[in-house]
Protein backbone atom coordinates (compact mmCIF):
# COMPACT_ATOMS: atom_id res chain seq x y z
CA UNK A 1 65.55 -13.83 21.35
CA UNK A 2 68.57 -15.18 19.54
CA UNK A 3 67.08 -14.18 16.13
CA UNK A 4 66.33 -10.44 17.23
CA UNK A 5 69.62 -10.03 18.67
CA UNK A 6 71.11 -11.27 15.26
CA UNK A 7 68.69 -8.57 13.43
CA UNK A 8 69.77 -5.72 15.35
CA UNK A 9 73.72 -6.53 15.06
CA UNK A 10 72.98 -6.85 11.51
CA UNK A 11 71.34 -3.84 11.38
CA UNK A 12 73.71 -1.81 13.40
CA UNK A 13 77.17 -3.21 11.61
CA UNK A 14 75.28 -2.23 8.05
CA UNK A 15 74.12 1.17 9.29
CA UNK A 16 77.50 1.90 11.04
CA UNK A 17 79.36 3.40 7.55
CA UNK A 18 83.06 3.07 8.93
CA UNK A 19 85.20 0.14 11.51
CA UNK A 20 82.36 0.30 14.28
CA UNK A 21 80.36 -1.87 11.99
CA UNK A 22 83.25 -4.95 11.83
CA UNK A 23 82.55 -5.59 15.60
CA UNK A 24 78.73 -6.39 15.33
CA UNK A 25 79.38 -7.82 11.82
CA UNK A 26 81.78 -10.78 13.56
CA UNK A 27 79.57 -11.14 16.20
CA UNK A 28 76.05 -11.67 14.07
CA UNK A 29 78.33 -14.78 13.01
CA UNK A 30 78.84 -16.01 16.52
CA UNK A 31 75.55 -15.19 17.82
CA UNK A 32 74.14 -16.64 14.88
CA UNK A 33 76.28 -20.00 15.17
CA UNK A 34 75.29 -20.38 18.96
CA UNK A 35 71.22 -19.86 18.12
CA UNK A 36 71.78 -22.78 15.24
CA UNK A 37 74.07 -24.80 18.34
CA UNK A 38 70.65 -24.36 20.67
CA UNK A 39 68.29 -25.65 17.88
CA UNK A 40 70.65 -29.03 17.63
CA UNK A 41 71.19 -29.43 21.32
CA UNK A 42 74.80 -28.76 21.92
CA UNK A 43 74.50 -27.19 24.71
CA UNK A 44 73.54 -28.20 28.28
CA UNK A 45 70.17 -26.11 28.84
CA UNK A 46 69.45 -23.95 25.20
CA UNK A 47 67.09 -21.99 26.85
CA UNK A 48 68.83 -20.85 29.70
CA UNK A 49 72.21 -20.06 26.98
CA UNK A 50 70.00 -17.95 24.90
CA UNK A 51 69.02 -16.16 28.17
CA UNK A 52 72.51 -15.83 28.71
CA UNK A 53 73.67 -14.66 24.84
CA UNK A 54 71.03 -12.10 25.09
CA UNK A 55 71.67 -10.38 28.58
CA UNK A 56 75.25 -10.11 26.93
CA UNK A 57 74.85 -9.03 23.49
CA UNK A 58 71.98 -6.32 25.40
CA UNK A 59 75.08 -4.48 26.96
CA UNK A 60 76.67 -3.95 23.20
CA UNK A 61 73.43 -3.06 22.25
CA UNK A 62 72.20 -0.44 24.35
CA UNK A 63 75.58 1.30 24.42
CA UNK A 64 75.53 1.44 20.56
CA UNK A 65 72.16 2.61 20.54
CA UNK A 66 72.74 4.81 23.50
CA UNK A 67 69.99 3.29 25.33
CA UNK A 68 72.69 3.87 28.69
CA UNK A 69 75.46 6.50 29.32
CA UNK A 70 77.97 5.10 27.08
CA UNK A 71 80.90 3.93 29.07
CA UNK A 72 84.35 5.22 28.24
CA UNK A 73 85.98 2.35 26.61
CA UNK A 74 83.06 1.97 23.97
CA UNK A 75 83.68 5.43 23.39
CA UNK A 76 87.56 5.16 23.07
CA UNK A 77 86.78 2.37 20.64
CA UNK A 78 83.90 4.29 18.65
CA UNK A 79 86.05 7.28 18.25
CA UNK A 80 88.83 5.36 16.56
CA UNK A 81 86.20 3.66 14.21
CA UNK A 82 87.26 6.75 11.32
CA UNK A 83 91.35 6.27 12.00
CA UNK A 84 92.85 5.14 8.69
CA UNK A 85 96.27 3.90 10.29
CA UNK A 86 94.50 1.05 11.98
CA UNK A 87 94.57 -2.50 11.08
CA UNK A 88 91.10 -4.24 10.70
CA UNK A 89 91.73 -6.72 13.32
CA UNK A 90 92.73 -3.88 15.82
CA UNK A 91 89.13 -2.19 15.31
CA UNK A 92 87.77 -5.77 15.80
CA UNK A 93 90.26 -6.27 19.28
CA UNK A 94 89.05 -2.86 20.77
CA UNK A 95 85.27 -4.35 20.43
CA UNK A 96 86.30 -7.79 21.73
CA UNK A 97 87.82 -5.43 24.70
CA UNK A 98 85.10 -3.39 25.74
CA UNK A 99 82.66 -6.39 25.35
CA UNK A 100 85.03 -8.99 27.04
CA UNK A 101 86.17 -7.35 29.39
CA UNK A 102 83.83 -4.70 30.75
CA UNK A 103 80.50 -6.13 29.84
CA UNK A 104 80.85 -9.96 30.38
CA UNK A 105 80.84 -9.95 33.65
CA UNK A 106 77.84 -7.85 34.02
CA UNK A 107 75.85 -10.35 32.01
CA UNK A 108 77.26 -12.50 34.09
CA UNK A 109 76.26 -10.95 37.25
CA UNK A 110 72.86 -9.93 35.76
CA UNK A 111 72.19 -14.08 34.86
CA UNK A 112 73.13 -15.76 37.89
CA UNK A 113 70.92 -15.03 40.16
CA UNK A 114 68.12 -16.50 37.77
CA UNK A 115 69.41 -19.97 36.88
CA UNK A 116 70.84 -21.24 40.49
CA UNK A 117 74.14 -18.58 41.17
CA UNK A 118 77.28 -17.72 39.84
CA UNK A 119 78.52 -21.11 39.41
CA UNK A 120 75.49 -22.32 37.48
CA UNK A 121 76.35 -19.79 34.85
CA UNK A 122 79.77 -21.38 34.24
CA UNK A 123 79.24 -23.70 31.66
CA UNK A 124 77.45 -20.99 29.12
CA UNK A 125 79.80 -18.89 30.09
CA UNK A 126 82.89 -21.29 28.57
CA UNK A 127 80.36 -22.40 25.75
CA UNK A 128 80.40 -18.65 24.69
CA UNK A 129 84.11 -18.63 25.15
CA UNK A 130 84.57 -21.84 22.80
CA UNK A 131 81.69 -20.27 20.07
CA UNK A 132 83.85 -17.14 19.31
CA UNK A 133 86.78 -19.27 18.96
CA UNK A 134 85.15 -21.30 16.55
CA UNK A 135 83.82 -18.59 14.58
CA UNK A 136 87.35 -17.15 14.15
CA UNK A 137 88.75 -19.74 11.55
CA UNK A 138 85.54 -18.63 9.73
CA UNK A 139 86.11 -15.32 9.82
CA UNK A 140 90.09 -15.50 8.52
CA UNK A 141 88.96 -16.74 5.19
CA UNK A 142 86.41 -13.84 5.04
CA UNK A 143 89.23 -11.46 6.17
CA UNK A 144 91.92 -12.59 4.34
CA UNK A 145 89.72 -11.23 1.12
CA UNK A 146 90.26 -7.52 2.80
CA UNK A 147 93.86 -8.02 4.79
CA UNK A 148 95.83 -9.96 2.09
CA UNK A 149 98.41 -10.56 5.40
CA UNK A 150 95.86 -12.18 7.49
CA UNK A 151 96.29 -16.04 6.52
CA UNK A 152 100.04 -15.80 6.24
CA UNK A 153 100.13 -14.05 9.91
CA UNK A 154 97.41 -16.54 11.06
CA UNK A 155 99.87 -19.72 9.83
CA UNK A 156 102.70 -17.99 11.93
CA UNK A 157 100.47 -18.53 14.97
CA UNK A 158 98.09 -15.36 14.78
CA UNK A 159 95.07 -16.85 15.38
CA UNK A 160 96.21 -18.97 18.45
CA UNK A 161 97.71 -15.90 19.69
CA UNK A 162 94.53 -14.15 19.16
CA UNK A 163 92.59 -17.03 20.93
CA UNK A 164 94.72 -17.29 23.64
CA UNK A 165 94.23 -13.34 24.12
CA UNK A 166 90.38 -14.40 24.01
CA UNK A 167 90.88 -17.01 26.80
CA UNK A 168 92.84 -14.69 28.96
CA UNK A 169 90.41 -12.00 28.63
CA UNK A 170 87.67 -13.98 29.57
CA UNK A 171 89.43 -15.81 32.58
CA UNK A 172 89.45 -12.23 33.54
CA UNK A 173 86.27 -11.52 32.96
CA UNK A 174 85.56 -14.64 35.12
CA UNK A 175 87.17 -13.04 38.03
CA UNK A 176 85.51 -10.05 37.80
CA UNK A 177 81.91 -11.29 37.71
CA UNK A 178 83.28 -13.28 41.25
CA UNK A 179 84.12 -10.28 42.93
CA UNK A 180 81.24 -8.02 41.50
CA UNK A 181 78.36 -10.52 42.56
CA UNK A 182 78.76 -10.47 46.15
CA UNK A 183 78.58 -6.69 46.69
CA UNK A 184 75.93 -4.66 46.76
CA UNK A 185 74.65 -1.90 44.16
CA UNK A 186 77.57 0.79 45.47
CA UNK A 187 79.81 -1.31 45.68
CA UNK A 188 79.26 -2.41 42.05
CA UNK A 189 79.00 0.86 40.90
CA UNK A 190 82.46 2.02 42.19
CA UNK A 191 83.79 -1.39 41.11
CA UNK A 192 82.89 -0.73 37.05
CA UNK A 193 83.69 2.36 37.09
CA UNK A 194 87.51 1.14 38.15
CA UNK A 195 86.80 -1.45 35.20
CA UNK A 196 86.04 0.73 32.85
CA UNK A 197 89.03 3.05 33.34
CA UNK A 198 90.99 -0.10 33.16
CA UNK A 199 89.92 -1.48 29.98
CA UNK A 200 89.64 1.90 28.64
CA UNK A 201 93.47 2.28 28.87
CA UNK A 202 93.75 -1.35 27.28
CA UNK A 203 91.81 0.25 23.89
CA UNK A 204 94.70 2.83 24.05
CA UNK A 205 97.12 0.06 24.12
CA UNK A 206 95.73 -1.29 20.97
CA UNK A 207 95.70 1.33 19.03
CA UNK A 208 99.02 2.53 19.83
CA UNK A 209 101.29 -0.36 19.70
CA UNK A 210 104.73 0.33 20.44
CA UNK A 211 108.16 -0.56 17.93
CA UNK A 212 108.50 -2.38 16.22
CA UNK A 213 104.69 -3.57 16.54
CA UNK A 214 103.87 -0.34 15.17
CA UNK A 215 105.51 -0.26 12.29
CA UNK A 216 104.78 -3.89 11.34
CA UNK A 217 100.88 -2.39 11.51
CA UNK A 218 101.61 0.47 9.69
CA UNK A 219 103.13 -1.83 6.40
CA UNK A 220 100.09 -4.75 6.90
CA UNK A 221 97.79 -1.52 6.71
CA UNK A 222 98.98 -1.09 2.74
CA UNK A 223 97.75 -4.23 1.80
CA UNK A 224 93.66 -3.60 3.07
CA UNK A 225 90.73 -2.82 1.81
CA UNK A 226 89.85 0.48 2.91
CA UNK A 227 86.31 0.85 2.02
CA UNK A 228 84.84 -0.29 5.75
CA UNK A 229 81.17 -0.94 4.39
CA UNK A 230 83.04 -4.04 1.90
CA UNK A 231 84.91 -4.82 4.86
CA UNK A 232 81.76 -5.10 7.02
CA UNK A 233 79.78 -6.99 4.53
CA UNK A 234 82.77 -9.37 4.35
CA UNK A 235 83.01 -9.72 7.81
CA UNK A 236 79.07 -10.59 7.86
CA UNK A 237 79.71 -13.30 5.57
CA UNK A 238 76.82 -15.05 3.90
CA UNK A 239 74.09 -14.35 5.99
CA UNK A 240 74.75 -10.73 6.12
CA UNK A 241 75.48 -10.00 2.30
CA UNK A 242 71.95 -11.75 1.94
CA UNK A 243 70.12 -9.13 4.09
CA UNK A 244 71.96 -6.56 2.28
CA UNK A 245 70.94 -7.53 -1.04
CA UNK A 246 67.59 -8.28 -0.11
């Protein structure tokens, strides 16, 4: 499962052609770090995290591929994928914010009742957590080759800042899977819908940071690449320039 769900990120961050192909691009790299963690045993139960990265990375998936009715913060974060004024690591927060915070906890949800309940869900569900952290040191030194103001805003406490963001998003995420797993199918219904209006206003948030934030964004933007297929392939690292150029 793990190496199919690497495939088609790959394949939809290369085919994307503008900034909705960084968010699969990052997260081949985490997906693919996880499958490598289940074939060395750093993780409690491999098979039951791969069940776990792949009922979650199905949600990004499907939307992308419109396999479901596309909910309205993956829209409000696919229809800024063309705005030049953003920053690349605002296109790659709006993914982390549909993802995070409006599908997690329906993988969550989706999971549990197959491996023992919500609880028994926890520890792949702070494994995952702990993964993407990991994978953004890597992806700095990738990024810093398109964002020349990445490393020097990471040093200044960027990246903990962005990983503390992570961990708050996915305590909340955590919460919502808790009160989504006890009610029944309306109830759940009524619930995401709530959550997706919620997060969708979040994705506004990001892309329309207030002052002096904005203007801050709007200098950083000189210094990027602007081509978003050599950003994506950046983003991909290794692995993906290797499929590219195969």
């Amino acid at each position: 499962m793990i190496d199919q769900t690497v495939s088609d990120l790959t394949e939809i961050a290369l085919e994307a052609g503008d900034a909705a192909g960084y968010f699969p691009a990052v997260y081949v790299r985490v997906t693919r770090d996880i499958g490598e963690g289940i074939r060395n045993g750093r993780f409690e139960d491999g098979e039951r995290m791969e069940r776990m990265v792949d009922a979650f990375a199905r949600y990004y998936v499907r939307a992308r591929t419109a396999e479901i009715p596309v909910p309205r913060c993956w829209k409000a974060t696919w229809d800024a994928a063309d705005d030049p004024n953003l920053l690349i690591v605002q296109h790659l927060l709006l993914g982390l914010n549909a993802h995070v915070n409006h599908d997690l906890a329906q993988a969550v949800i989706e999971v549990a009742p197959e491996i023992g309940g919500l609880e028994a869900v926890r520890p792949d569900f702070d494994a995952i957590n702990h993964e993407l952290a990991g994978t953004f040191d890597k992806v700095i030194q990738d990024l810093d080759r398109a964002s020349r103001w990445v490393s020097e805003a990471a040093s200044c406490g960027g990246g903990r800042l962005f990983n503390f963001s992570l961990r708050v998003a996915r305590s909340q995420a955590w919460g919502a899977a808790e009160r989504l797993y006890p009610l029944d199918q309306a109830g759940r219904r009524n619930y995401l819908s709530e959550l997706d209006r919620l997060v969708s206003v979040v994705a506004y948030l990001v892309t329309q940071p207030v002052f002096p934030v904005g203007l801050a964004v709007w200098l950083a933007r000189r210094f990027e690449q602007r081509d978003p297929r050599a950003v994506t392939r950046m983003l991909l690292g290794t692995g993906g320039t290797q499929l590219l150029t195969a």
